[in-house]
N, C-alpha and C. Protein backbone atom coordinates (compact mmCIF):
# COMPACT_ATOMS: atom_id res chain seq x y z
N UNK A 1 105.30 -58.48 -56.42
CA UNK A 1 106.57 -57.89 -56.05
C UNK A 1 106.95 -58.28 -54.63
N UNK A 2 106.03 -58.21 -54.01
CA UNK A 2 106.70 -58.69 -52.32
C UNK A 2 106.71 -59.85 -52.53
N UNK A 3 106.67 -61.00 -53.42
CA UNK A 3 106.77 -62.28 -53.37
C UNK A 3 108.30 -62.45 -53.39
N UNK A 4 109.26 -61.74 -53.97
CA UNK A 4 110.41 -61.71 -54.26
C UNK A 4 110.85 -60.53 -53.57
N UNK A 5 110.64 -60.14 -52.60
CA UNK A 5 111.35 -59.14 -51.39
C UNK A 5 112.48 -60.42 -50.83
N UNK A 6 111.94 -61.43 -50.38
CA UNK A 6 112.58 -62.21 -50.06
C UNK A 6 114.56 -62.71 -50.52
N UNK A 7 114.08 -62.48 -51.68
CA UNK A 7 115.33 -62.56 -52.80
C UNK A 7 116.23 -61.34 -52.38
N UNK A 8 115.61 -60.22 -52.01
CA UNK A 8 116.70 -59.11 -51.87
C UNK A 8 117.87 -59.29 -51.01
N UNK A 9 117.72 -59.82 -49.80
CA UNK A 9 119.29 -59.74 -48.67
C UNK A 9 120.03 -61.03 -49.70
N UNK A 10 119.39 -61.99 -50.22
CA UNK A 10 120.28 -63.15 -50.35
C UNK A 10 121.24 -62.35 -51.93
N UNK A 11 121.02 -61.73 -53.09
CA UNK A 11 121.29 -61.26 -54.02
C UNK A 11 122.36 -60.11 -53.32
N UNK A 12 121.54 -59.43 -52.36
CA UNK A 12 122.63 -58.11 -51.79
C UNK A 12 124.54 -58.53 -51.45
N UNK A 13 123.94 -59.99 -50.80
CA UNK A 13 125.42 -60.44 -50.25
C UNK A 13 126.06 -61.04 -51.33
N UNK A 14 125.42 -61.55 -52.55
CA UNK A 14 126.32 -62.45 -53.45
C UNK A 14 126.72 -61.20 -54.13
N UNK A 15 126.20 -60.05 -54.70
CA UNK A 15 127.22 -59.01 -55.10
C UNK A 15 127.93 -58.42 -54.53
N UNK A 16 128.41 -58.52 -53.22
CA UNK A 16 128.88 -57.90 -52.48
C UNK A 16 130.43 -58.75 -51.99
N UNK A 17 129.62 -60.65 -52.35
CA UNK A 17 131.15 -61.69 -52.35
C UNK A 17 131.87 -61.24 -53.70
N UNK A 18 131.08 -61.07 -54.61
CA UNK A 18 131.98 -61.25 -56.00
C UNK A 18 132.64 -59.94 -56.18
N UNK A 19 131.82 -58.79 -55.67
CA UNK A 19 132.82 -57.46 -56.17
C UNK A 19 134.26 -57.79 -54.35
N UNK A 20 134.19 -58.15 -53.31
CA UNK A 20 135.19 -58.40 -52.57
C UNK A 20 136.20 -59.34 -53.45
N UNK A 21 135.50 -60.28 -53.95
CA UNK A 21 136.83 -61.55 -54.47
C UNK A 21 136.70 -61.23 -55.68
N UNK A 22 136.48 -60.31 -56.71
CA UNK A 22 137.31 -59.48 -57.54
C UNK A 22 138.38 -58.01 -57.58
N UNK A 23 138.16 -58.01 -56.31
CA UNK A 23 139.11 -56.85 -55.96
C UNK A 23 140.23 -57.49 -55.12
N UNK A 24 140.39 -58.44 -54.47
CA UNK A 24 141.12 -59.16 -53.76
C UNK A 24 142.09 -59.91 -54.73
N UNK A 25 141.28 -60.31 -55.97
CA UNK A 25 141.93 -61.30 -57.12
C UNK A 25 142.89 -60.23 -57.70
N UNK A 26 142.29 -59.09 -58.10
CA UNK A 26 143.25 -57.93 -59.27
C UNK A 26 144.69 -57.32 -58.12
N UNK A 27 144.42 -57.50 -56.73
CA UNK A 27 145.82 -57.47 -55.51
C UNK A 27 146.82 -58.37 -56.38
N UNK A 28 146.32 -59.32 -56.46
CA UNK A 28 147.46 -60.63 -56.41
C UNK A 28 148.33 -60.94 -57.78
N UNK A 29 147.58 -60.21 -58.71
CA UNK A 29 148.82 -60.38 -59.90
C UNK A 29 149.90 -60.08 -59.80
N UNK A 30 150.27 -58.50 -59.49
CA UNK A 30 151.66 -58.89 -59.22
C UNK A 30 152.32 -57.82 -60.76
N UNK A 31 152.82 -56.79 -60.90
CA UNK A 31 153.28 -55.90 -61.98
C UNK A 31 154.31 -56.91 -62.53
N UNK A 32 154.91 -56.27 -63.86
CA UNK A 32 155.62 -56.48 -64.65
C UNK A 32 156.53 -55.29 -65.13
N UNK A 33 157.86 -55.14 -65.24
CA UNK A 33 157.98 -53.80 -65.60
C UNK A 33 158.09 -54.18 -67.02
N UNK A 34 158.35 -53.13 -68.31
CA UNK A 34 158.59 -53.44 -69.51
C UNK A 34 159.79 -54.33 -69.88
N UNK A 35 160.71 -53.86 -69.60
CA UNK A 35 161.69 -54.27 -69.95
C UNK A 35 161.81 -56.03 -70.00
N UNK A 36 161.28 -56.52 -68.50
CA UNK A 36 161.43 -58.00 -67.81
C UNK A 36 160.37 -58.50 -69.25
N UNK A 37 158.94 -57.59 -69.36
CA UNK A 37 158.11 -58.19 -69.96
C UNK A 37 158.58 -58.23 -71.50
N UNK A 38 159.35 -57.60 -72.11
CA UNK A 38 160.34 -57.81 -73.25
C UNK A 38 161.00 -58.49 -73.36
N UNK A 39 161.87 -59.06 -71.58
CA UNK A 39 163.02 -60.14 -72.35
C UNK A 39 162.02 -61.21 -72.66
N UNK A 40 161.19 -61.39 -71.16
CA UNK A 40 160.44 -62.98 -71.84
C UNK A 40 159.70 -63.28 -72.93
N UNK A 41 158.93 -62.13 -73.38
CA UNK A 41 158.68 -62.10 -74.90
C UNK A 41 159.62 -62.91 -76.25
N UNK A 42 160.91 -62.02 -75.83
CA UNK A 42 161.74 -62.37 -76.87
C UNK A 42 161.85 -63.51 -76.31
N UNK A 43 162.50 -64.07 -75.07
CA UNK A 43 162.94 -65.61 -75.01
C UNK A 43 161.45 -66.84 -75.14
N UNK A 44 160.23 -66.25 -75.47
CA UNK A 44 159.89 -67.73 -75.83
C UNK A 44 159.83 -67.42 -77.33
N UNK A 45 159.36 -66.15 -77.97
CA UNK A 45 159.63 -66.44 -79.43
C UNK A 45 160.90 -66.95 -79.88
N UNK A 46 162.01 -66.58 -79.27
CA UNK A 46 163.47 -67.58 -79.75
C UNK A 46 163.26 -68.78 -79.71
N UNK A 47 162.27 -69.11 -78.69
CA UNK A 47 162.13 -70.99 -78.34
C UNK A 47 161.46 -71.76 -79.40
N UNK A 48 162.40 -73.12 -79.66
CA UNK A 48 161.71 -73.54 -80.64
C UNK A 48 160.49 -74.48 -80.47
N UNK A 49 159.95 -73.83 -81.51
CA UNK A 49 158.06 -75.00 -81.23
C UNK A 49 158.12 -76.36 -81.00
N UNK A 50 157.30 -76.53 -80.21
CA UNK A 50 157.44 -78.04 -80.14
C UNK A 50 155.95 -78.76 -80.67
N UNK A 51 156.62 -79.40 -81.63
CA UNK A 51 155.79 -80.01 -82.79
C UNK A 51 154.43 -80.85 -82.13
N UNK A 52 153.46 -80.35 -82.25
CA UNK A 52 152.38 -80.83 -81.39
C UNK A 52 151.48 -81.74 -82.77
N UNK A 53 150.60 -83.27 -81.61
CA UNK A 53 150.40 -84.22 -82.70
C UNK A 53 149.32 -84.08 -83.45
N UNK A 54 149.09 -84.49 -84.47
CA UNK A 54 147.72 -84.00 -85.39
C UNK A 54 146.48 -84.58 -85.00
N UNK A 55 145.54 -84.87 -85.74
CA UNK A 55 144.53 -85.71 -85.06
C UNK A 55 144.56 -86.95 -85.43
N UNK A 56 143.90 -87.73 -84.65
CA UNK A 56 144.12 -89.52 -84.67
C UNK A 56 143.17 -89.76 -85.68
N UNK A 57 142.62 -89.31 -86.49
CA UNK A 57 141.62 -89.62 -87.62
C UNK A 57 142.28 -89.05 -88.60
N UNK A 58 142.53 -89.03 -90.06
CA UNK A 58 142.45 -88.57 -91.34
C UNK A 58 141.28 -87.89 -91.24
N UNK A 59 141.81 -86.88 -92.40
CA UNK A 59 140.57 -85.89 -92.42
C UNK A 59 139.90 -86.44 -93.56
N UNK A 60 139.02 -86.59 -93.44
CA UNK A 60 137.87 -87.01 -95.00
C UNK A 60 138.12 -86.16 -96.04
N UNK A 61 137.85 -86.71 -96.91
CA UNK A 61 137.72 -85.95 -98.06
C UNK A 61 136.55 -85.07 -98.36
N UNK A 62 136.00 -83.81 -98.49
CA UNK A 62 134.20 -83.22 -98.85
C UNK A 62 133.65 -83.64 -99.38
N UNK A 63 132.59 -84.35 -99.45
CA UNK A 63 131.63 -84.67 -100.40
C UNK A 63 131.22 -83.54 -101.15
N UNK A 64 130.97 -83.67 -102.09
CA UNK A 64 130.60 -82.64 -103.25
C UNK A 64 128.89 -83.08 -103.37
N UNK A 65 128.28 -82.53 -103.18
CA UNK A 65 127.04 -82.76 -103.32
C UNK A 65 126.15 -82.08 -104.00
N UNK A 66 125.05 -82.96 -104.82
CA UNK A 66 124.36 -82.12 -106.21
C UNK A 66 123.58 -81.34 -106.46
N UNK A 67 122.38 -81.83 -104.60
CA UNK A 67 122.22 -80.83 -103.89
C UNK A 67 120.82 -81.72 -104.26
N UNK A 68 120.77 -82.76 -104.89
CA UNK A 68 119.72 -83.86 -105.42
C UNK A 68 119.67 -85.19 -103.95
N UNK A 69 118.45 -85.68 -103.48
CA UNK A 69 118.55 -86.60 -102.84
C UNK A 69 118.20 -87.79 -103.59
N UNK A 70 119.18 -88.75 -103.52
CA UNK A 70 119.35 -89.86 -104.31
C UNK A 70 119.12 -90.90 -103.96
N UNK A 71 118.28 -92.02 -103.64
CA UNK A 71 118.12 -93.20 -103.19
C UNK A 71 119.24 -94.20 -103.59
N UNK A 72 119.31 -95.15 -103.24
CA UNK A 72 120.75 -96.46 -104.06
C UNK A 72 119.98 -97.21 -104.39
N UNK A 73 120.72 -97.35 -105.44
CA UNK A 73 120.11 -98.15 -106.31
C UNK A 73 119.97 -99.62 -106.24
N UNK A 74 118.60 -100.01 -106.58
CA UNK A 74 118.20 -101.61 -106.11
C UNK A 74 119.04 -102.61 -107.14
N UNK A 75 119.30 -103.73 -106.34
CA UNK A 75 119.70 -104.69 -107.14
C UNK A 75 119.11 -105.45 -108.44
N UNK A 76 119.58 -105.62 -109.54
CA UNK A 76 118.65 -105.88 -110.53
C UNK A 76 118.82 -107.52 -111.06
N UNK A 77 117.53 -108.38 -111.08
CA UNK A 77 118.15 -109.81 -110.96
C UNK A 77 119.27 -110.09 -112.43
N UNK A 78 120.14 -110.96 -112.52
CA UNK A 78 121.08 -111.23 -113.02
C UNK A 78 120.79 -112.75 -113.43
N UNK A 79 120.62 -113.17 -114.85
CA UNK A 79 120.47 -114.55 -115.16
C UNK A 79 122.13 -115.11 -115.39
N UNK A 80 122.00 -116.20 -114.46
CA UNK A 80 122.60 -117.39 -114.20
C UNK A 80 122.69 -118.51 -115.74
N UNK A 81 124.14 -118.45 -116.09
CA UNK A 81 124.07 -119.44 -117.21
C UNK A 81 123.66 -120.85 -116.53
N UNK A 82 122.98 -121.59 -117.42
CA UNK A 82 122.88 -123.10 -116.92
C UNK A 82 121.13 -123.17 -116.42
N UNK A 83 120.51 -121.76 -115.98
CA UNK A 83 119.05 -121.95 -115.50
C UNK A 83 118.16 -122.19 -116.73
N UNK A 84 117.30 -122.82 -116.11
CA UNK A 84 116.06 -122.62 -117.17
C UNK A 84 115.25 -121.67 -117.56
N UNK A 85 114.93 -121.25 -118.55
CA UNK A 85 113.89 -119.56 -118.62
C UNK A 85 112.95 -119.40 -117.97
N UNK A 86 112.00 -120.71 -117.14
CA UNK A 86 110.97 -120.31 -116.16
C UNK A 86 112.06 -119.57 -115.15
N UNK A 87 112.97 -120.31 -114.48
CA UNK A 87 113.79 -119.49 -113.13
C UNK A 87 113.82 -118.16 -113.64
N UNK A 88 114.58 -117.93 -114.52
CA UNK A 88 115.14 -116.68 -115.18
C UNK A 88 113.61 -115.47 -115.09
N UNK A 89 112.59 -115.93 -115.46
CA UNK A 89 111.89 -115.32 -115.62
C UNK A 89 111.06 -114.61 -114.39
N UNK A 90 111.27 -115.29 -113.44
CA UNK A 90 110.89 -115.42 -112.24
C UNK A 90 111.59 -113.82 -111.45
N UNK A 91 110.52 -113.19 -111.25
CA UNK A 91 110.94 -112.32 -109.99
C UNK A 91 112.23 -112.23 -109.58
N UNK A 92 113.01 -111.71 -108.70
CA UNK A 92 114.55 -111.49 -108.18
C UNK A 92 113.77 -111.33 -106.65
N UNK A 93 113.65 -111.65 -105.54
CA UNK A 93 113.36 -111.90 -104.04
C UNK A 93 113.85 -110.69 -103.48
N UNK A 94 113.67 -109.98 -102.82
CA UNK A 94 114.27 -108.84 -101.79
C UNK A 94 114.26 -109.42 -100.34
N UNK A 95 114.79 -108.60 -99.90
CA UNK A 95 115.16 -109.08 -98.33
C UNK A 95 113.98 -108.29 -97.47
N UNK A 96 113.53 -106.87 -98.16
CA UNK A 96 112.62 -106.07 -97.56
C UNK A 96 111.19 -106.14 -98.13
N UNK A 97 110.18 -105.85 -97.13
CA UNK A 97 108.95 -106.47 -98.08
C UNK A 97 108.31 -105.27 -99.17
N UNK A 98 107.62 -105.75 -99.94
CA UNK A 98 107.11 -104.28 -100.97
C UNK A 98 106.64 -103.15 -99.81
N UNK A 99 106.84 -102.35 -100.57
CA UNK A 99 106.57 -100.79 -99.14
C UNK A 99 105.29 -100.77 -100.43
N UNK A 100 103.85 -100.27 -99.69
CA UNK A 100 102.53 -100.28 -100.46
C UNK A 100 103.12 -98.65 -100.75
N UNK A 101 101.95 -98.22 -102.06
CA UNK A 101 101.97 -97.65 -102.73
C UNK A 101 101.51 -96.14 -102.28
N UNK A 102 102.51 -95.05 -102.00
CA UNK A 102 102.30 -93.98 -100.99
C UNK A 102 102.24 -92.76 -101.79
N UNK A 103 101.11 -91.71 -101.70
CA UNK A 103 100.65 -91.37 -102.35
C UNK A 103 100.45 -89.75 -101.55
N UNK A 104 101.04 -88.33 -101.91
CA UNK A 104 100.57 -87.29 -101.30
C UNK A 104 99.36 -87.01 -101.75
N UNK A 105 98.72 -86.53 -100.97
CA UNK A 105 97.16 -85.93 -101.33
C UNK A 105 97.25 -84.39 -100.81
């Protein structure tokens, strides 16, 4: 506790700025009587809106979701008229290498 005695004068004066420059601030507004505060009421609701711009993006459409996580689907090889049935028969190449065989335990 006396490690933080220290803290006390510096805390004493900052509540003591903020309750001064909140009582100094609530001086300066400044009344309204009803009436004044009625006309201007009515004169900006008479005023007409001014059409403010939407957003610079389209809004997307929601995805509807199945609530299933779905991988995409791999490409499946496609025989080429004109090849020979060894090509044809042959593997389809990926761009990514086989991912080995992963297994929870």
């Amino acid at each position: 506790m006396e490690i933080l005695l220290w803290l006390a004068p510096a805390a004493l004066v900052t509540v003591i700025a903020m309750v001064g420059i909140a009582w100094w601030g609530r001086e300066g507004r400044g009344e309204v009587d009803r009436d004044t505060a009625a006309r201007r009421l009515g004169e900006a609701l008479a005023r007409e809106q001014r059409s403010r711009p939407g957003y610079a993006v389209p809004p997307k459409a929601p995805e509807h979701s199945s609530g299933v996580a779905l991988r995409p689907s791999r490409s499946r090889p496609v025989a080429v008229p004109g090849e020979t049935e060894e090509a044809a028969a042959a593997p389809a190449r990926t761009d990514r290498p086989a991912a080995p065989d992963r297994r929870a335990s």
